[in-house]
PDB file of N, CA and C in Angstrom:
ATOM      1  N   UNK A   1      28.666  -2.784   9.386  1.00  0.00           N
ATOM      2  CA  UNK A   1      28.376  -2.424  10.747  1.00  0.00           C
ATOM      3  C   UNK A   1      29.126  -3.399  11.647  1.00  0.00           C
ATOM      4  N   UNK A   2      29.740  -3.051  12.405  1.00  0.00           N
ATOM      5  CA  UNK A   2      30.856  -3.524  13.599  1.00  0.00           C
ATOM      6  C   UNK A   2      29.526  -4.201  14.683  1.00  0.00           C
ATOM      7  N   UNK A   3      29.433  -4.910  15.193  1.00  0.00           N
ATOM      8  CA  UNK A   3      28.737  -5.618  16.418  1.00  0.00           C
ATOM      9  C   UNK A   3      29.626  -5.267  17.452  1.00  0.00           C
ATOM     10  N   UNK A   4      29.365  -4.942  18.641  1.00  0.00           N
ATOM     11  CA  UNK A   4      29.787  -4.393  19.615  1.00  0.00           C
ATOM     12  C   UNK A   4      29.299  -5.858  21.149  1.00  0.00           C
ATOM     13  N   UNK A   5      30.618  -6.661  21.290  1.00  0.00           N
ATOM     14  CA  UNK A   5      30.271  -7.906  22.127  1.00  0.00           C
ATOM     15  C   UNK A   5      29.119  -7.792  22.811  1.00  0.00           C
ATOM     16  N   UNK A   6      28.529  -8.580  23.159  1.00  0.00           N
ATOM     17  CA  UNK A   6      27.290  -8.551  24.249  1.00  0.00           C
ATOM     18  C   UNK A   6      26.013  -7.883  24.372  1.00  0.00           C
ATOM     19  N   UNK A   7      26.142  -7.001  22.623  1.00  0.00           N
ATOM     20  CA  UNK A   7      24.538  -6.263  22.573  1.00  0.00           C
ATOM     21  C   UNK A   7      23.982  -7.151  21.716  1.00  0.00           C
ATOM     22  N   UNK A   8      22.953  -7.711  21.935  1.00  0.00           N
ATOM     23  CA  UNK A   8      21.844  -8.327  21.008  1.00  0.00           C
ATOM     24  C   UNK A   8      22.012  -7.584  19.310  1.00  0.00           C
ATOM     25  N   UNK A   9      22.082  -8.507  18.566  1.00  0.00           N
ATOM     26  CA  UNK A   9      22.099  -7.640  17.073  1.00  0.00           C
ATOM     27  C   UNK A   9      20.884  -7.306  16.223  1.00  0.00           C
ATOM     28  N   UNK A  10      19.765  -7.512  17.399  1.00  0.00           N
ATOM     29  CA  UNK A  10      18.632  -7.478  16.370  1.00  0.00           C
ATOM     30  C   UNK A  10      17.859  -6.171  17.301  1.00  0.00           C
ATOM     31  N   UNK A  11      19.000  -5.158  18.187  1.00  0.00           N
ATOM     32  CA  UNK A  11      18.310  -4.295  18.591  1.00  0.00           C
ATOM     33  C   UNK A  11      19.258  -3.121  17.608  1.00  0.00           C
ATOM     34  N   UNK A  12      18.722  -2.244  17.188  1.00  0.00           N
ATOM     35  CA  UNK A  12      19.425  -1.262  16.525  1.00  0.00           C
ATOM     36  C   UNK A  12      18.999   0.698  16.848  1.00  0.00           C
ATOM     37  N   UNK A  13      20.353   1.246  16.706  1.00  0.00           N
ATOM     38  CA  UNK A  13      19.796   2.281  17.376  1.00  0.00           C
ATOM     39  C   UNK A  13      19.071   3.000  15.815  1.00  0.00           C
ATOM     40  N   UNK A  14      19.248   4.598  16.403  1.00  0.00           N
ATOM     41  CA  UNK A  14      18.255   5.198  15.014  1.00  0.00           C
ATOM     42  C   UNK A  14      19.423   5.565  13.584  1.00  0.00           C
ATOM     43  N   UNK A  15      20.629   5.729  13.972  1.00  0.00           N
ATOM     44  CA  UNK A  15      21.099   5.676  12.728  1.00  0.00           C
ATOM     45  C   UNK A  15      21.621   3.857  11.966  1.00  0.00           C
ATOM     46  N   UNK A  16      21.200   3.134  12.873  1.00  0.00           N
ATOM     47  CA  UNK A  16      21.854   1.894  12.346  1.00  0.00           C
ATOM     48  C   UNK A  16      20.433   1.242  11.734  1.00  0.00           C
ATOM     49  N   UNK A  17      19.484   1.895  12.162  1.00  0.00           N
ATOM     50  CA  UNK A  17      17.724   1.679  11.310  1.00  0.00           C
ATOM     51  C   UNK A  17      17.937   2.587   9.829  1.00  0.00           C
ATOM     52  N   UNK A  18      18.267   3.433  10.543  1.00  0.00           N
ATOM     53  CA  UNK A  18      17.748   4.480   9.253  1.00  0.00           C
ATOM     54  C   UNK A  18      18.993   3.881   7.869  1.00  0.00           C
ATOM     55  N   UNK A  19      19.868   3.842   8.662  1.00  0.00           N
ATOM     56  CA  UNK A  19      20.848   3.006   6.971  1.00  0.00           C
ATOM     57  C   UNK A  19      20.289   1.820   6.567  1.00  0.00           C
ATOM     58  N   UNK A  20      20.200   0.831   7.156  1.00  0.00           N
ATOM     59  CA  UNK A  20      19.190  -0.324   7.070  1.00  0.00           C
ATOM     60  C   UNK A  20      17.913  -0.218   5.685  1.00  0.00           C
ATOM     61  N   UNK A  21      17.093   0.685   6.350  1.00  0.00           N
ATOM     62  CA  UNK A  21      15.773   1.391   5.751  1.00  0.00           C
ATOM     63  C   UNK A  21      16.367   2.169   4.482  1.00  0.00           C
ATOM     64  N   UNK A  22      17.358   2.658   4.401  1.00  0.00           N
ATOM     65  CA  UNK A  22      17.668   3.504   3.546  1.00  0.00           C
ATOM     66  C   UNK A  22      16.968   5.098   3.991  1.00  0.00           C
ATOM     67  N   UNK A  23      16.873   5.327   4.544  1.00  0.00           N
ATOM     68  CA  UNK A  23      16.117   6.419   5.591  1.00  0.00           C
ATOM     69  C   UNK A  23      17.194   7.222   6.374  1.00  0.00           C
ATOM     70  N   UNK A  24      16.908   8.455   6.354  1.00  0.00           N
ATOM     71  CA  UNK A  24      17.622   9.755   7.601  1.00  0.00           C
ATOM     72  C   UNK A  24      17.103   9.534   8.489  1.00  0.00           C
ATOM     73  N   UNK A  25      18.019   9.410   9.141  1.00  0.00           N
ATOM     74  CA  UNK A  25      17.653   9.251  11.061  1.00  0.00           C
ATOM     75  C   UNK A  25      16.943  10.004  11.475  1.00  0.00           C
ATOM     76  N   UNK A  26      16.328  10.983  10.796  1.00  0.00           N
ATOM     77  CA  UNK A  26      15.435  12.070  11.018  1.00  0.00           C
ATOM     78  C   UNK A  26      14.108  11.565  10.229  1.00  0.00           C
ATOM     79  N   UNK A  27      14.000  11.028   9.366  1.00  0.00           N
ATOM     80  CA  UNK A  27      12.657  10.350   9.371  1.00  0.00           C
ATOM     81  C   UNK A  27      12.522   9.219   9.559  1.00  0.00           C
ATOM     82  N   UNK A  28      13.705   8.581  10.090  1.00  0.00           N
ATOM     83  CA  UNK A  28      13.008   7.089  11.141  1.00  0.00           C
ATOM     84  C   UNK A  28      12.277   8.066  12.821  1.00  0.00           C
ATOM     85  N   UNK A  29      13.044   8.878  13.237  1.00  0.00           N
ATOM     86  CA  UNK A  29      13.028   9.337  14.501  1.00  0.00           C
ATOM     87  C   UNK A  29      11.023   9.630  14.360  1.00  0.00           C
ATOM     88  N   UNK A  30      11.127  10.544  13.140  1.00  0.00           N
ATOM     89  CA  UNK A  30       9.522  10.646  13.187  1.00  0.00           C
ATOM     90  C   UNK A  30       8.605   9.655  13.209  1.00  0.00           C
ATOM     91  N   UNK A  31       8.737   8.476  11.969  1.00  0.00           N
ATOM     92  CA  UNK A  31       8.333   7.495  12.164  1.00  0.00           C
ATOM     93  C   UNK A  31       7.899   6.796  13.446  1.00  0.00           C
ATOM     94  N   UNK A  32       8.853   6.447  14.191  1.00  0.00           N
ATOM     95  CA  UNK A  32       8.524   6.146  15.781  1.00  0.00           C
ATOM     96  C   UNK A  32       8.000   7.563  16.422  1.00  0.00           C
ATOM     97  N   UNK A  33       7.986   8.670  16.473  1.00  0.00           N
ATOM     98  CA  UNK A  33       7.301   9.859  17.476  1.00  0.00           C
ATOM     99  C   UNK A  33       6.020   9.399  17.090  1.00  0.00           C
ATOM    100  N   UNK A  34       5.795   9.516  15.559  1.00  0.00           N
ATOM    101  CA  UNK A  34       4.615   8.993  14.974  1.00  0.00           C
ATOM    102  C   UNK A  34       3.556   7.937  15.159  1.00  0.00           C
ATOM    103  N   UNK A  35       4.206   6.993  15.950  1.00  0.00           N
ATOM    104  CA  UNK A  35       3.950   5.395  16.115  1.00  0.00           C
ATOM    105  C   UNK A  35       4.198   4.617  15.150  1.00  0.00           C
ATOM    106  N   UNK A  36       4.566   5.182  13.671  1.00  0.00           N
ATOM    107  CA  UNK A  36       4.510   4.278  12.240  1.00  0.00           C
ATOM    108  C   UNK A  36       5.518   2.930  12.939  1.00  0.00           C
ATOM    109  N   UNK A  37       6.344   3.153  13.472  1.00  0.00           N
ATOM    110  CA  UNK A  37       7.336   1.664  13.688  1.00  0.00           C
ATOM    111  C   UNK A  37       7.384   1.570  15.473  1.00  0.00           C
ATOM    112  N   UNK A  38       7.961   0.275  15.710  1.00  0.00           N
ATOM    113  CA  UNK A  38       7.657   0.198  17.190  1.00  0.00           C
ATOM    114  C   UNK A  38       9.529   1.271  17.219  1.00  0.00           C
ATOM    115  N   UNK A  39       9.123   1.382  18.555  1.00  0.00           N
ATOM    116  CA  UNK A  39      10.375   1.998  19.252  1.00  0.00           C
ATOM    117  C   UNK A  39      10.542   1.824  20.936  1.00  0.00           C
ATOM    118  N   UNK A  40      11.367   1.967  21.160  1.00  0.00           N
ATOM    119  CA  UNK A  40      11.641   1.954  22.746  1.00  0.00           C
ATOM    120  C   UNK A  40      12.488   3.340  22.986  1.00  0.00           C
ATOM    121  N   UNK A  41      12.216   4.294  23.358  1.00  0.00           N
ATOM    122  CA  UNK A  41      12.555   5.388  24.085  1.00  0.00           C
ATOM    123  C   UNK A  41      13.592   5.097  25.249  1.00  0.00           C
ATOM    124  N   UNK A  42      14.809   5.491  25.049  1.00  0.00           N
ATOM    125  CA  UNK A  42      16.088   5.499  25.901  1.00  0.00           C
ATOM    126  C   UNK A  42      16.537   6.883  25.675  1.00  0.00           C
ATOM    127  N   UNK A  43      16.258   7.584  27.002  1.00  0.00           N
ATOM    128  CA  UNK A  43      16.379   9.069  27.340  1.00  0.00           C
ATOM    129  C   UNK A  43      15.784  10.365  26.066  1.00  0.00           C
ATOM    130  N   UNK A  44      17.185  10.455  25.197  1.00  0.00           N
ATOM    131  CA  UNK A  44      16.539  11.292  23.990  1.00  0.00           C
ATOM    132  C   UNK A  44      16.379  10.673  22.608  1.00  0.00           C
ATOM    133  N   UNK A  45      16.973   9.527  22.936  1.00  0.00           N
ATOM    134  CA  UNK A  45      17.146   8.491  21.563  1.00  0.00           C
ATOM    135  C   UNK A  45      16.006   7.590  21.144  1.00  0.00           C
ATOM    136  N   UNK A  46      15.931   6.390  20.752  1.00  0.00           N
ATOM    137  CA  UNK A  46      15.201   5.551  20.629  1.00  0.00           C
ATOM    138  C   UNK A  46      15.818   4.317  20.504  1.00  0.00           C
ATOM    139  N   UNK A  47      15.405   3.070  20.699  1.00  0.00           N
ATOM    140  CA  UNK A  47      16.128   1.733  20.498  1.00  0.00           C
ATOM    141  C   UNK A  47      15.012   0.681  19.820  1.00  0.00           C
ATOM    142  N   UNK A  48      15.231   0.365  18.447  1.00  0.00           N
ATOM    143  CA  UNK A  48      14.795  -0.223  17.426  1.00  0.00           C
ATOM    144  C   UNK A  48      14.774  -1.761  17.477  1.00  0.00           C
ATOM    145  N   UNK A  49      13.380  -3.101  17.119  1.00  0.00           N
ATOM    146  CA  UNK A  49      14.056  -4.217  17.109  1.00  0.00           C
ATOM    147  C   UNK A  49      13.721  -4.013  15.850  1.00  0.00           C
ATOM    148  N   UNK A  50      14.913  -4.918  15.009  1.00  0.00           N
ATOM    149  CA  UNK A  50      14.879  -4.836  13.684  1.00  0.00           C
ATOM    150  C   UNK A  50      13.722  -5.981  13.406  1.00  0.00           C
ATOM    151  N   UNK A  51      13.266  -6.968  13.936  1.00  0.00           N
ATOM    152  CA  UNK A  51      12.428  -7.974  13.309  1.00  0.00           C
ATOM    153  C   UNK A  51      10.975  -7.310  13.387  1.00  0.00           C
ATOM    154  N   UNK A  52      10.936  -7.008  14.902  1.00  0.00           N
ATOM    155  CA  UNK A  52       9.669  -5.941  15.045  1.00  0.00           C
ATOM    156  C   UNK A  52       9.212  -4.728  13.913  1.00  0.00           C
ATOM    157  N   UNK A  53      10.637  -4.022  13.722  1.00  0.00           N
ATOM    158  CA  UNK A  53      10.096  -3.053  12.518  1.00  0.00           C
ATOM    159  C   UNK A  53       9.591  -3.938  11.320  1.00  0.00           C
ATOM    160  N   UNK A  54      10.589  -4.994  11.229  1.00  0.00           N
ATOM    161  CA  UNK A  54      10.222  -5.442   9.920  1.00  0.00           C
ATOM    162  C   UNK A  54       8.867  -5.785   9.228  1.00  0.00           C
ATOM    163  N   UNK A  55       8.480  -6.403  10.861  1.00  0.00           N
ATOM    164  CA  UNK A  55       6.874  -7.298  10.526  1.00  0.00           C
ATOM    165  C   UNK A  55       6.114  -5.843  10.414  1.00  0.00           C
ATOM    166  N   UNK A  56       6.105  -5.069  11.109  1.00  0.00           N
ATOM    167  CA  UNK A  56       5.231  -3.743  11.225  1.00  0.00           C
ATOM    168  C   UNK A  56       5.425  -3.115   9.634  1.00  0.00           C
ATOM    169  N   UNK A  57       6.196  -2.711   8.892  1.00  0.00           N
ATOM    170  CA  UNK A  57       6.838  -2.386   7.518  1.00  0.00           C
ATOM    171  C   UNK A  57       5.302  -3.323   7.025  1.00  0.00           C
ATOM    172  N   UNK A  58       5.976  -4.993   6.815  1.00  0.00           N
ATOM    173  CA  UNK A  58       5.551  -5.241   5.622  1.00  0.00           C
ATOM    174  C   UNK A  58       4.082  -5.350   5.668  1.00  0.00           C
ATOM    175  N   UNK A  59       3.589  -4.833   6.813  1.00  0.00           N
ATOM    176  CA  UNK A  59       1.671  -4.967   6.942  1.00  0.00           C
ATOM    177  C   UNK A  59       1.479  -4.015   5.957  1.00  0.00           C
ATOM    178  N   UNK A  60      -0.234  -3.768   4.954  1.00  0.00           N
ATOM    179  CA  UNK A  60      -0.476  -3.111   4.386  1.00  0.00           C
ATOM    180  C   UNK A  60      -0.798  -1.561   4.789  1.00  0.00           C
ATOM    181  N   UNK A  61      -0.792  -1.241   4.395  1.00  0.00           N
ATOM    182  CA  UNK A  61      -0.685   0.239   4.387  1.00  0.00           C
ATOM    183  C   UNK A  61      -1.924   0.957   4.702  1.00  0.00           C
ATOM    184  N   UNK A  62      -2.736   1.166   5.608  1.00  0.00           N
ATOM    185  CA  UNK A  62      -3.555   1.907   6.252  1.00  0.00           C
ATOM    186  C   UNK A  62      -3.929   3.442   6.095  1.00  0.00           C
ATOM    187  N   UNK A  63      -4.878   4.097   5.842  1.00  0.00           N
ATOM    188  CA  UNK A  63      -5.625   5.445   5.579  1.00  0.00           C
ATOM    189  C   UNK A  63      -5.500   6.164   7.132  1.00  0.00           C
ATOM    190  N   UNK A  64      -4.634   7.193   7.269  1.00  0.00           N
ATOM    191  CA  UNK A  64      -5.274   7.789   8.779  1.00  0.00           C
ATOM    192  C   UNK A  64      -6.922   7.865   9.095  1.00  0.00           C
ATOM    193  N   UNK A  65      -7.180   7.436  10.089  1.00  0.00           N
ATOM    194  CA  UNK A  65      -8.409   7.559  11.285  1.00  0.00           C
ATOM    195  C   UNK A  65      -9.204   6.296  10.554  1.00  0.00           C
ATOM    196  N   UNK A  66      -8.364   5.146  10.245  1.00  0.00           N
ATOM    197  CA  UNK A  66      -9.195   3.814   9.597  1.00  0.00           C
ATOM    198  C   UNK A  66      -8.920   2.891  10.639  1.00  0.00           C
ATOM    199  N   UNK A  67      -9.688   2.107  10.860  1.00  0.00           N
ATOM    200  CA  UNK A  67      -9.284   0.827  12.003  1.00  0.00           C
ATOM    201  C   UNK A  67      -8.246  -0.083  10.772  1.00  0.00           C
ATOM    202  N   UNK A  68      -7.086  -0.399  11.776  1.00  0.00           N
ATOM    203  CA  UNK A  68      -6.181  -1.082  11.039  1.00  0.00           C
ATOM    204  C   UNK A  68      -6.653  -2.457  10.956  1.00  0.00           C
ATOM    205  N   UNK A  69      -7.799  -3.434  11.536  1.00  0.00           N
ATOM    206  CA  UNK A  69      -8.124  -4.236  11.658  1.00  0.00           C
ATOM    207  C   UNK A  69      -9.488  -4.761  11.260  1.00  0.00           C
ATOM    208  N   UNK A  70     -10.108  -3.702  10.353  1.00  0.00           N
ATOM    209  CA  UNK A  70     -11.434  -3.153  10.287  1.00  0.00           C
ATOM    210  C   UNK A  70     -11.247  -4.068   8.392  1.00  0.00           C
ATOM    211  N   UNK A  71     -12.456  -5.541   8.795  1.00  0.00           N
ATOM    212  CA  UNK A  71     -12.677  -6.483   7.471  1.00  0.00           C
ATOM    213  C   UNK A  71     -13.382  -5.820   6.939  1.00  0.00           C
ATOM    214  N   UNK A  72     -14.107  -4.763   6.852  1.00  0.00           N
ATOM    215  CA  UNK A  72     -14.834  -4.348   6.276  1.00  0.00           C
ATOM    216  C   UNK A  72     -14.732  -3.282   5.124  1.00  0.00           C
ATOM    217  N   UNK A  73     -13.298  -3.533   5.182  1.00  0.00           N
ATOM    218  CA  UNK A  73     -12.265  -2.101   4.313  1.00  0.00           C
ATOM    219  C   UNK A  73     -12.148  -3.188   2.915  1.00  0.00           C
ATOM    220  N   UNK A  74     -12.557  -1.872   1.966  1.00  0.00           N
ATOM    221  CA  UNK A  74     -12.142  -2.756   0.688  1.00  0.00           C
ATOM    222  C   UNK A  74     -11.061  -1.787  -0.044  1.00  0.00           C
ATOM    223  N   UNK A  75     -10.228  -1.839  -0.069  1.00  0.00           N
ATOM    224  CA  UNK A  75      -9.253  -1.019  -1.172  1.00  0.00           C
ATOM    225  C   UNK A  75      -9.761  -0.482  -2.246  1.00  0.00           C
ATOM    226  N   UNK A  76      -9.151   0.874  -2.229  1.00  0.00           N
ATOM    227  CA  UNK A  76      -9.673   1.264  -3.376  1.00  0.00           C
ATOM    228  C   UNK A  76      -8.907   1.070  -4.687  1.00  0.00           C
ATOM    229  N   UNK A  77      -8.706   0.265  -6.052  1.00  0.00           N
ATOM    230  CA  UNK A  77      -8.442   0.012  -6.746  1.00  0.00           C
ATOM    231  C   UNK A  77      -8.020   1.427  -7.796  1.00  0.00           C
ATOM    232  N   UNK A  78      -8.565   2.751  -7.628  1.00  0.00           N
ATOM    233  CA  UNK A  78      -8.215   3.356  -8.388  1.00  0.00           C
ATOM    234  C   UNK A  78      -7.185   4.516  -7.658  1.00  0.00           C
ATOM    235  N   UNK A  79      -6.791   4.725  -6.591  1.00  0.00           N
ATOM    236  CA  UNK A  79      -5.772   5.236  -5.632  1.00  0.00           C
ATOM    237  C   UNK A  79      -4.485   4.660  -6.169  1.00  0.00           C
ATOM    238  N   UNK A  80      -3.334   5.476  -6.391  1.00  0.00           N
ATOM    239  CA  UNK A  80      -2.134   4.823  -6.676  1.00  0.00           C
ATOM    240  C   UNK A  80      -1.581   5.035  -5.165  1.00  0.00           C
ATOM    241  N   UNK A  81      -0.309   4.084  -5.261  1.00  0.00           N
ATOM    242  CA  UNK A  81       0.205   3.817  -3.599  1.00  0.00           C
ATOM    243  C   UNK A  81       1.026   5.064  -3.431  1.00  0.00           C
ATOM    244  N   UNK A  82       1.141   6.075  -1.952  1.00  0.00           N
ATOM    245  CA  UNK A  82       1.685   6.581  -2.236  1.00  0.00           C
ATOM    246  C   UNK A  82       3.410   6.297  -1.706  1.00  0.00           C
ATOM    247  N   UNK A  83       4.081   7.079  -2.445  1.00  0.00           N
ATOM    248  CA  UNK A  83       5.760   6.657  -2.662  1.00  0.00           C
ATOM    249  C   UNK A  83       6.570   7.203  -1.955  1.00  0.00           C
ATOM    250  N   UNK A  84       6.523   7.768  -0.636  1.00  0.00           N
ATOM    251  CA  UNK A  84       7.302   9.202   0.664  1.00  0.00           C
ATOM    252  C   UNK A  84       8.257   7.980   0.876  1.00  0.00           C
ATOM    253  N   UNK A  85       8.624   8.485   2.582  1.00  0.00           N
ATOM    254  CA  UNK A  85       9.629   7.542   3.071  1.00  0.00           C
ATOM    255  C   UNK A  85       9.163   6.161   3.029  1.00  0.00           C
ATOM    256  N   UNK A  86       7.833   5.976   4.001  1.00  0.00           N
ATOM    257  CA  UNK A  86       7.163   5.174   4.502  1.00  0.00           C
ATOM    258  C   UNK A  86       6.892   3.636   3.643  1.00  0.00           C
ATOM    259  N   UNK A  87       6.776   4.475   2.511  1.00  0.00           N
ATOM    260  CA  UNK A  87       6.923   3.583   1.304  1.00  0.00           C
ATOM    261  C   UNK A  87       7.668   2.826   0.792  1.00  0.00           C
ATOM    262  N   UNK A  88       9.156   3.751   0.534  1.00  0.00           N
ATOM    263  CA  UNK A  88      10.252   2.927   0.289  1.00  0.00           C
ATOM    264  C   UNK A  88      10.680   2.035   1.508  1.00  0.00           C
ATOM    265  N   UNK A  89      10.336   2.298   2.916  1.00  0.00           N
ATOM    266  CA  UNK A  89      11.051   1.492   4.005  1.00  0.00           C
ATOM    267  C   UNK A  89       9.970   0.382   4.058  1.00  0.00           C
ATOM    268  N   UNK A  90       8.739   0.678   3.954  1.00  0.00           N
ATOM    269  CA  UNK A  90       7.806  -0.778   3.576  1.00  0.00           C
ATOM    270  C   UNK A  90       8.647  -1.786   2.634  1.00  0.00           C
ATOM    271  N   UNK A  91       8.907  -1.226   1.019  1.00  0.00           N
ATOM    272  CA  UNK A  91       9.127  -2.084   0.492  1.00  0.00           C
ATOM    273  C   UNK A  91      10.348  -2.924   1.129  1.00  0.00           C
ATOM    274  N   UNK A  92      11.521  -2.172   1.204  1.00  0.00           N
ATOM    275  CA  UNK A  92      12.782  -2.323   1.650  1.00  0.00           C
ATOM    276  C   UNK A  92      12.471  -3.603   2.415  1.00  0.00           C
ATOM    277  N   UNK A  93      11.688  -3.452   3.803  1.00  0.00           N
ATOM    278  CA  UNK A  93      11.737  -4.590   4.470  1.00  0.00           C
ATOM    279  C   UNK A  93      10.703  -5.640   4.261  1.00  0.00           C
ATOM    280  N   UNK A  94       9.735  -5.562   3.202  1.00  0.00           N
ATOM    281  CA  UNK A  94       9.472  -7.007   2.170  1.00  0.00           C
ATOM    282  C   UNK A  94      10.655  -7.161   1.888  1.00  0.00           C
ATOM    283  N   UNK A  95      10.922  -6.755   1.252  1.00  0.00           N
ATOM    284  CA  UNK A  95      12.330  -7.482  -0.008  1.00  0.00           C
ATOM    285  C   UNK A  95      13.266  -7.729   0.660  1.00  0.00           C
ATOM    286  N   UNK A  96      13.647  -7.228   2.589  1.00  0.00           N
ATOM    287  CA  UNK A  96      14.662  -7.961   2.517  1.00  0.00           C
ATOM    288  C   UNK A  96      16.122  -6.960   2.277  1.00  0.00           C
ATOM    289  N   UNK A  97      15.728  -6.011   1.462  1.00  0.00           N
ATOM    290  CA  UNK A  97      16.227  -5.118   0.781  1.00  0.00           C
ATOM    291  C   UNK A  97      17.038  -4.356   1.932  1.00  0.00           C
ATOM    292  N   UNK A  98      18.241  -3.558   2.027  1.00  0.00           N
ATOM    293  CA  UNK A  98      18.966  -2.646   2.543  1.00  0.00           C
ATOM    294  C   UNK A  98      20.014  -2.266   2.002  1.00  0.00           C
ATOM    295  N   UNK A  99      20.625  -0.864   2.556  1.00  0.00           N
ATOM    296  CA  UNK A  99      21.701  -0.257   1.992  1.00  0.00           C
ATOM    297  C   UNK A  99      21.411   0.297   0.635  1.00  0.00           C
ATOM    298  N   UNK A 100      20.411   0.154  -0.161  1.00  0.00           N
ATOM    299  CA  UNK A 100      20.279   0.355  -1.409  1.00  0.00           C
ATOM    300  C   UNK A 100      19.728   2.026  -1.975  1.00  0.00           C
ATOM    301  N   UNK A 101      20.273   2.180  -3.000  1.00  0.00           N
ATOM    302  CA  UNK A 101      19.559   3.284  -2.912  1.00  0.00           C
ATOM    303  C   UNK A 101      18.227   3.349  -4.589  1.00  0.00           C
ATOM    304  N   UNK A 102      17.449   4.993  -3.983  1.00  0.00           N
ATOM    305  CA  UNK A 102      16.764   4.810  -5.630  1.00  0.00           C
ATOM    306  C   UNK A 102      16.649   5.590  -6.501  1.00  0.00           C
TER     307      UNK A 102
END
């Protein structure tokens, strides 16, 4: 990826996330419609911070209509994780990981 003088490099648009993530710009785009990652809305696009996604990625993984903050949640031990996009771009940004494929 070429850096372009004078733009911050830790803002990225949606196809320079989605290669990153290993992800189609079409399911990062959802991701953020979604709220799953932060985004900033610039007209029809979106504008990505890569550290922001990152920290958001590597939090654990939440049940829809669960408080994400809620101590009172115990995992369920017999649920396997599930493996969609969301998954691989979690791991990806633990590890650090990009460009890779699986």
């Amino acid at each position: 990826m070429t850096e372009i003088p004078g733009r911050d490099p830790d803002v990225l648009t949606t196809a320079e996330l989605a290669t990153k993530l290993g992800l189609s710009p079409q399911t990062v785009r959802r991701m953020a419609n979604a709220g799953q990652i932060p985004a900033l809305k610039t007209g029809k696009d979106f504008r990505y911070s890569w550290e922001a996604v990152r920290e958001v990625l590597r939090q654990p993984h939440h049940q829809p209509g669960e408080a994400a903050d809620d101590p009172t949640h115990q995992p369920q031990p017999a649920e396997a994780p599930k493996k969609g996009a969301g998954y691989r771009a979690q791991r990806r940004a633990r590890t650090g990981a990009h460009n890779t494929t699986d």
